[in-house]
Protein backbone atom coordinates (compact mmCIF):
# COMPACT_ATOMS: atom_id res chain seq x y z
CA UNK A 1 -54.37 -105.54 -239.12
CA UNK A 2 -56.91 -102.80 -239.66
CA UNK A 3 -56.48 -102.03 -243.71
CA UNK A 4 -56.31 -104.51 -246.01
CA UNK A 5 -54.81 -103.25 -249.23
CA UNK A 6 -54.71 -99.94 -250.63
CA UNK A 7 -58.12 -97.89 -249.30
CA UNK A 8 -59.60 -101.01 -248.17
CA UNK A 9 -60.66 -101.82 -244.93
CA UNK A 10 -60.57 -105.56 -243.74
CA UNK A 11 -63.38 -107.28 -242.50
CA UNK A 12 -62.46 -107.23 -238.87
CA UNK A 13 -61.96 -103.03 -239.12
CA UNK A 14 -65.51 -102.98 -240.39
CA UNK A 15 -66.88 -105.07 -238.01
CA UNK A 16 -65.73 -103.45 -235.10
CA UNK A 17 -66.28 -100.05 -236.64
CA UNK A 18 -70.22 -101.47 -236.81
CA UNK A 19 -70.15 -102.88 -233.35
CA UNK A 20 -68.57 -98.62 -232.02
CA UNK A 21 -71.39 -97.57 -234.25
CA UNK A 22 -74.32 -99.37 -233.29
CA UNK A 23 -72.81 -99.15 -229.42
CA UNK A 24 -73.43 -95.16 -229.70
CA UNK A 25 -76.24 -94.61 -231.45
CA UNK A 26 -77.99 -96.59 -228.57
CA UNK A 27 -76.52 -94.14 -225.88
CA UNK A 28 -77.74 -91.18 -228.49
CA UNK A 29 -81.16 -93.19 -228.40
CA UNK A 30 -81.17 -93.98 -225.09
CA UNK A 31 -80.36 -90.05 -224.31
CA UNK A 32 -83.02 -89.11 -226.43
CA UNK A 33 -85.57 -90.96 -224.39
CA UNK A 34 -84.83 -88.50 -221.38
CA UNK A 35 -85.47 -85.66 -223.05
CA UNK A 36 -88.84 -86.51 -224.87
CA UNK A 37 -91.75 -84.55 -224.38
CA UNK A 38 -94.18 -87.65 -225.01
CA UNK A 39 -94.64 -90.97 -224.11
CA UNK A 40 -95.39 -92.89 -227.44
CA UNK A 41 -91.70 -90.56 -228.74
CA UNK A 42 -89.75 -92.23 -225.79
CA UNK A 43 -91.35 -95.65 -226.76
CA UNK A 44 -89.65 -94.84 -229.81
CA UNK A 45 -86.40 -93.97 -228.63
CA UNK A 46 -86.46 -96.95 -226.20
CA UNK A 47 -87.16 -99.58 -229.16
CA UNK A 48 -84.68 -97.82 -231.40
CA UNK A 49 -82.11 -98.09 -228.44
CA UNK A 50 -82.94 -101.59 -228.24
CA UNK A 51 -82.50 -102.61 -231.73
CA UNK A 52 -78.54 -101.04 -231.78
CA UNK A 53 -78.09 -103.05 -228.58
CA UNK A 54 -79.34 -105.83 -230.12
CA UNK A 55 -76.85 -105.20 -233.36
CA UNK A 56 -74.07 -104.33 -231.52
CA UNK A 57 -74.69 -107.75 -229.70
CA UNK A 58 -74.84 -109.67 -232.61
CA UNK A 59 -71.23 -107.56 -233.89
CA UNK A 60 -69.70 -108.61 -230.56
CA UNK A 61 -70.37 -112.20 -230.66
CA UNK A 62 -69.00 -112.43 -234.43
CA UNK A 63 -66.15 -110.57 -233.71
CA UNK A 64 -65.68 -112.80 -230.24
CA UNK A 65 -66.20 -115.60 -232.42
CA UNK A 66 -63.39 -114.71 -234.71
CA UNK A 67 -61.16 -113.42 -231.87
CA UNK A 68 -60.89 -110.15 -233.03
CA UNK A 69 -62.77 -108.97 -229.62
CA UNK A 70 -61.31 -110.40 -226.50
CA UNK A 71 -62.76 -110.06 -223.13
CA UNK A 72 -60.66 -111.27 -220.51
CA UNK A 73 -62.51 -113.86 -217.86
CA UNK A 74 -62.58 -112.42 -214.10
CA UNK A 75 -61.09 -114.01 -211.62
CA UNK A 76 -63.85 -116.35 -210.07
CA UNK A 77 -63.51 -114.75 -206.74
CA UNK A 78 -64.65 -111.86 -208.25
CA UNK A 79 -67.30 -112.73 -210.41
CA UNK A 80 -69.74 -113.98 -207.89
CA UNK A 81 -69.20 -110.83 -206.01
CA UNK A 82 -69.51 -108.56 -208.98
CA UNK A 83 -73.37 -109.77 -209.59
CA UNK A 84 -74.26 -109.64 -206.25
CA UNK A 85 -73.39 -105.41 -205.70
CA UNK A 86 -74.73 -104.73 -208.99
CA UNK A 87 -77.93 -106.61 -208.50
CA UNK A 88 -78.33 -104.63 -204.76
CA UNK A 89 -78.67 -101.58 -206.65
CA UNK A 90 -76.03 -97.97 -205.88
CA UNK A 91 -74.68 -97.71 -202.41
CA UNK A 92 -76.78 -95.05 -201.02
CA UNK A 93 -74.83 -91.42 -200.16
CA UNK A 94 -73.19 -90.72 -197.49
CA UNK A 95 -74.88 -88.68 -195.03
């Protein structure tokens, strides 16, 4: 349930309202960073971006934790394989 009450949200609405929040403000940072004009003001952006990873991390393991965020596990067949092509980097275009 996402209200709790009348005009109150519950705890798990809030926390994965923070965990959306944090989530785009570090694509917003992390878009920012492209489009910066200087180095130490992409520093910036890159360290901001980093810090609303880092909360919306710490969101998504609370709201694992309660089991209010579920992530299905992948088949083991497919995990293995799943590292390995993202590790070797985009498939270069075809010619």
């Amino acid at each position: 349930m996402y209200h709790q009450g009348a005009g109150r949200l519950s705890d798990r609405a809030l926390l994965l309202e923070h965990l959306n929040t944090e989530k785009l403000k570090a694509v917003w940072d992390t878009m920012g960073a492209t489009e910066c004009a200087t180095s130490e003001l992409k520093r910036s952006f890159i360290q901001m971006a980093e810090a609303h990873l880092s909360m919306a991390d710490d969101a998504f393991r609370l709201a694992q934790a309660r089991g209010w965020y579920r992530v299905p596990e992948p088949p083991p067949h497919l995990a293995g394989t799943v590292a390995h092509q993202f590790l070797q980097g985009p498939a270069p275009f075809p010619s």
